[in-house]
Protein backbone atom coordinates (compact mmCIF):
# COMPACT_ATOMS: atom_id res chain seq x y z
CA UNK A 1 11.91 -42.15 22.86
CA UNK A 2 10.08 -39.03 21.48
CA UNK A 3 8.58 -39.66 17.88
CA UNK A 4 9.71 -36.40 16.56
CA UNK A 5 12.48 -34.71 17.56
CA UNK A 6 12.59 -30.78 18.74
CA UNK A 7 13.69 -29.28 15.89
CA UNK A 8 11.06 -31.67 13.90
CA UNK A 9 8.75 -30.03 16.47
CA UNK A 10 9.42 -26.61 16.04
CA UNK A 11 9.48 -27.10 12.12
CA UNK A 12 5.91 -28.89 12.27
CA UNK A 13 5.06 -25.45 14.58
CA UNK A 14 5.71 -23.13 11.99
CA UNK A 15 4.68 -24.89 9.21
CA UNK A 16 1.29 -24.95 11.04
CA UNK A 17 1.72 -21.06 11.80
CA UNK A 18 2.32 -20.60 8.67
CA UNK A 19 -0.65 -21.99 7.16
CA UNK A 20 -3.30 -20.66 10.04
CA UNK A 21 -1.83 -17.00 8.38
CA UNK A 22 -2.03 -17.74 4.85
CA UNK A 23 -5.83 -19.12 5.89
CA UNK A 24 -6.34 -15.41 8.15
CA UNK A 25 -5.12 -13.93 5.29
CA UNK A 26 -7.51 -15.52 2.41
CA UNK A 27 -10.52 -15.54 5.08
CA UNK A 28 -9.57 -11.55 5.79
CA UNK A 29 -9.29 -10.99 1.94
CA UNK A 30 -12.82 -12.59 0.99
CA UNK A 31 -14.87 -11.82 3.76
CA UNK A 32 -13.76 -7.94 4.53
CA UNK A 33 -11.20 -6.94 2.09
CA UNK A 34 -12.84 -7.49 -1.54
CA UNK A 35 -16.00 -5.49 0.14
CA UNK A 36 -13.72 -2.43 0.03
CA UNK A 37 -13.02 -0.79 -3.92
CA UNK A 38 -11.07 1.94 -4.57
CA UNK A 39 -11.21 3.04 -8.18
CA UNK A 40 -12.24 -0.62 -8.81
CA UNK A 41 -9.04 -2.45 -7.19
CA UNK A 42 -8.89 -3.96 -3.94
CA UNK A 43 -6.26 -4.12 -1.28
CA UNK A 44 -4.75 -7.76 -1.77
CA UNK A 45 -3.57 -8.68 1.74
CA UNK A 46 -2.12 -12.10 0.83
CA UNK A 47 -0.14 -10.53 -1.75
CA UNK A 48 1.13 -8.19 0.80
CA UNK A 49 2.07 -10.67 3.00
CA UNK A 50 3.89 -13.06 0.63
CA UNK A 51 5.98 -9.63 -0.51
CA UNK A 52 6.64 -8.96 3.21
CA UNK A 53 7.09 -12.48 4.29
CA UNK A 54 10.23 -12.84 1.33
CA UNK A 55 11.55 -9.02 2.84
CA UNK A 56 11.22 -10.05 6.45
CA UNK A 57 12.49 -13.56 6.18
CA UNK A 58 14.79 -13.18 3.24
CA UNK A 59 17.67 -14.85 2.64
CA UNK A 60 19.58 -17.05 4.98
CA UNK A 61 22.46 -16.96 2.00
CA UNK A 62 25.14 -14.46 2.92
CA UNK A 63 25.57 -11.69 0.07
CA UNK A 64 28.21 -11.95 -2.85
CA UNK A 65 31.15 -9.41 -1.71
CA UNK A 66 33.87 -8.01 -3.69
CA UNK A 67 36.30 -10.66 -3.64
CA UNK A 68 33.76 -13.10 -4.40
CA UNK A 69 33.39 -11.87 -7.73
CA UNK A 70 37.01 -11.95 -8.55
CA UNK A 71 37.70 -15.15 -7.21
CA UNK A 72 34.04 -17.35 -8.63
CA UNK A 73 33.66 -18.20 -11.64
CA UNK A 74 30.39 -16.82 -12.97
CA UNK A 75 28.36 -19.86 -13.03
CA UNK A 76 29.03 -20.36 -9.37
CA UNK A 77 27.97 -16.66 -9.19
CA UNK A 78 24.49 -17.42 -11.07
CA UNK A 79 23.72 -20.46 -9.13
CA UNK A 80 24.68 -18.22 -5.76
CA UNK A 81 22.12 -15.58 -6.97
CA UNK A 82 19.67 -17.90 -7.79
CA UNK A 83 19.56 -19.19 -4.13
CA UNK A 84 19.48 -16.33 -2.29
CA UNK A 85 15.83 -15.70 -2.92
CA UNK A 86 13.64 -16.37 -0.09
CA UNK A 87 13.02 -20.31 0.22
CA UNK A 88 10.28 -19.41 3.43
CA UNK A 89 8.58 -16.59 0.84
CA UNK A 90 8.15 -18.92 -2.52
CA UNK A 91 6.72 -21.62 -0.04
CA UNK A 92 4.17 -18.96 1.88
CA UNK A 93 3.33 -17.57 -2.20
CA UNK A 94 2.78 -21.35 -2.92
CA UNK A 95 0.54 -21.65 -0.32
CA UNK A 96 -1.47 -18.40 -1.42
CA UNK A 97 -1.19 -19.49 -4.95
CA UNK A 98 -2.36 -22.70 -4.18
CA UNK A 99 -5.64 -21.09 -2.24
CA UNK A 100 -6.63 -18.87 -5.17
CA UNK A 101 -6.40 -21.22 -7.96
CA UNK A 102 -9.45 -22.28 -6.45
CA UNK A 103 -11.18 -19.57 -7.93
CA UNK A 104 -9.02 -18.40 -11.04
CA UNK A 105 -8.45 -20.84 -13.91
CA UNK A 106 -4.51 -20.91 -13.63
CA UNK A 107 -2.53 -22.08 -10.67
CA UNK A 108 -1.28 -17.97 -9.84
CA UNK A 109 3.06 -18.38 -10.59
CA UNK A 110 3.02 -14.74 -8.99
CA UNK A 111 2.77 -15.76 -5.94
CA UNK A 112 5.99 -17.85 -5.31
CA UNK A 113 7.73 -15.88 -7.57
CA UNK A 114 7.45 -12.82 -6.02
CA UNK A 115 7.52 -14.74 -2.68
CA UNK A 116 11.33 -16.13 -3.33
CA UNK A 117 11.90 -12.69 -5.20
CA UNK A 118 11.18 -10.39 -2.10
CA UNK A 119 14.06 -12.27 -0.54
CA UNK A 120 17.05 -10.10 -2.45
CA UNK A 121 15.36 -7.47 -0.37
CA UNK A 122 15.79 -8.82 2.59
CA UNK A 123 14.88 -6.31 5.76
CA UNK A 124 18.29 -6.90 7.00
CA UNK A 125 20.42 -5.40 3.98
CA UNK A 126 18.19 -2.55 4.03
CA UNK A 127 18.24 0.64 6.17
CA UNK A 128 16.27 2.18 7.42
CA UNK A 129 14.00 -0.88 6.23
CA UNK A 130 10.62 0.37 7.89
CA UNK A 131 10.63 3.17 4.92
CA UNK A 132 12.01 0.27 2.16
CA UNK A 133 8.93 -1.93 3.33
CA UNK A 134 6.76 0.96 1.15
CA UNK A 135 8.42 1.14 -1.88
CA UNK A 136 9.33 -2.70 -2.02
CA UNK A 137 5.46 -3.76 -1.70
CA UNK A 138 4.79 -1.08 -4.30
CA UNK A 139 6.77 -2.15 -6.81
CA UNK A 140 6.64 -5.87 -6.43
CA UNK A 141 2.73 -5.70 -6.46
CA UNK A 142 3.10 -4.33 -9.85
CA UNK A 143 5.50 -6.74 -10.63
CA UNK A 144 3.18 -9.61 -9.68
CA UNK A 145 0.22 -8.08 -11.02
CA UNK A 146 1.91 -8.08 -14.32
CA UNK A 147 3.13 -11.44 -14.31
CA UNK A 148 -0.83 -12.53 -13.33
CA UNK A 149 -1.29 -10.75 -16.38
CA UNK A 150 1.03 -11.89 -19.04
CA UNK A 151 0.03 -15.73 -17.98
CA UNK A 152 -3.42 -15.16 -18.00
CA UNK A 153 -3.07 -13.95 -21.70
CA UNK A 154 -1.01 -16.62 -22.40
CA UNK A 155 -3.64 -19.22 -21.75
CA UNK A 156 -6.17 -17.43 -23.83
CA UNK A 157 -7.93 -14.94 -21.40
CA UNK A 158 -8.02 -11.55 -24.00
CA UNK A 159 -8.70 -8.32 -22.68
CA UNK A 160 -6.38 -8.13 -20.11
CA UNK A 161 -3.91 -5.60 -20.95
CA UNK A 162 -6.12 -3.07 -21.61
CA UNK A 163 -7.76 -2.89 -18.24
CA UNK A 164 -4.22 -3.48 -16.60
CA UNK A 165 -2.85 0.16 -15.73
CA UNK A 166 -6.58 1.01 -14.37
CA UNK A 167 -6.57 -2.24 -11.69
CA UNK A 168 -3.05 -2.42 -10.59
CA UNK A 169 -1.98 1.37 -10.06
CA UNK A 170 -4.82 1.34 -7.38
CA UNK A 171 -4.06 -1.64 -6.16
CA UNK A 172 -0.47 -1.04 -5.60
CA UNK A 173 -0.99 2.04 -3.58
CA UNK A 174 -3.43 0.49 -1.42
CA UNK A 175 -1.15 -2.35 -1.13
CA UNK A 176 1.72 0.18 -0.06
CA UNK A 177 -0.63 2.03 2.39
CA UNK A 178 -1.37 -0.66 4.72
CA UNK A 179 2.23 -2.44 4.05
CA UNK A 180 3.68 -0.89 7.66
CA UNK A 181 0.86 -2.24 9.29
CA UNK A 182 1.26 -5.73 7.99
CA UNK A 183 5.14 -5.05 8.56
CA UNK A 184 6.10 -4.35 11.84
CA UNK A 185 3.81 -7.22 13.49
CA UNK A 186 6.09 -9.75 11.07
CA UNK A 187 8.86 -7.93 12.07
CA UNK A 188 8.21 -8.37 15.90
CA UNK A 189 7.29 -11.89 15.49
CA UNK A 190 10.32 -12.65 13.34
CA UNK A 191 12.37 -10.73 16.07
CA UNK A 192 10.94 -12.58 18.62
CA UNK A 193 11.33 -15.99 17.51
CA UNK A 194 14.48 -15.50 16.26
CA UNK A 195 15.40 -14.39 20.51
CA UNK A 196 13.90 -17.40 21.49
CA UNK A 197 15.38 -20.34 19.01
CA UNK A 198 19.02 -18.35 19.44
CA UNK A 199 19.27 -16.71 22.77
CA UNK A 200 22.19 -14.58 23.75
């Protein structure tokens, strides 16, 4: 008798795949990534890859349609929406955030946030999504970025605010710019396990 079944297997597998990235990531981030300013702000690869990671793997919840919202009630409505974040994104941003409260002094809520967040925007309700990848990672690094912000004033870190719009604008345009290239390798992979675990 086998001490883990297959699906325990292939669980452990991606788990384990899931951490060697989030490691790539932080190793890319510190070792080549923070050596290259722009206007002061650096490209933040793990963020970009907990955005994509919620976008790509999204939501396994199917959406709310019409009749749904005549026929729920709206509590069972809220609780739907509340689910259909990305469970695979807030655990890869609670990985990252878990990484760089090594070096900030708060545990980074951004990450997971954003993470389960990026799942309403799932790749697969958008089209064409290799244009919605841009925009999405644009707009959610700011959204992150600000969050970062409001709870590192909140535990007594002044002077944040005021440097805010010169750090993040930057670094949500280089965030954008190489979002394709983090994109379509996620995509392929995600394409290509998802051929493999449910064949035709």
């Amino acid at each position: 008798m086998a001490l883990l079944s297959s699906r325990a297997r292939q669980k452990a597998w991606d788990i384990g795949l899931t951490v060697c990235v989030a490691a790539l990531a932080w190793f890319l981030q510190t070792t080549v990534l923070n050596e290259l300013a722009f206007q002061g702000a650096f490209c933040n690869l793990p963020l970009v890859l907990t955005i994509l990671w919620g976008f790509v793997f999204g939501s396994r919840m199917p959406p709310i349609l019409a009749d749904d919202l005549r026929t729920r009630s709206a509590r069972e409505i809220f609780l739907h929406q509340a689910a259909s974040g990305s469970g695979s994104g807030l655990l890869f941003g609670a990985f990252i955030a878990a990484i760089y409260s090594s070096v900030l002094p708060v545990y980074p809520l951004c990450y997971p946030v954003t993470g389960w967040a990026c799942g309403y925007f799932c790749m697969r309700n958008l089209n064409p999504e290799v244009l919605m990848c841009i925009p999405v990672v644009l707009v959610a690094t700011v959204a992150a970025e600000l969050m970062m912000a409001l709870q590192l004033h909140m535990t007594g870190h002044a002077g944040v605010f005021p440097h805010l719009a010169q750090i993040v604008l930057p670094e949500a345009l280089l965030n954008a710019l190489i979002a394709p290239f983090v994109y379509f390798p996620m995509r392929s992979w995600h394409e290509f396990f998802s051929s493999v675990n449910n064949p035709a």
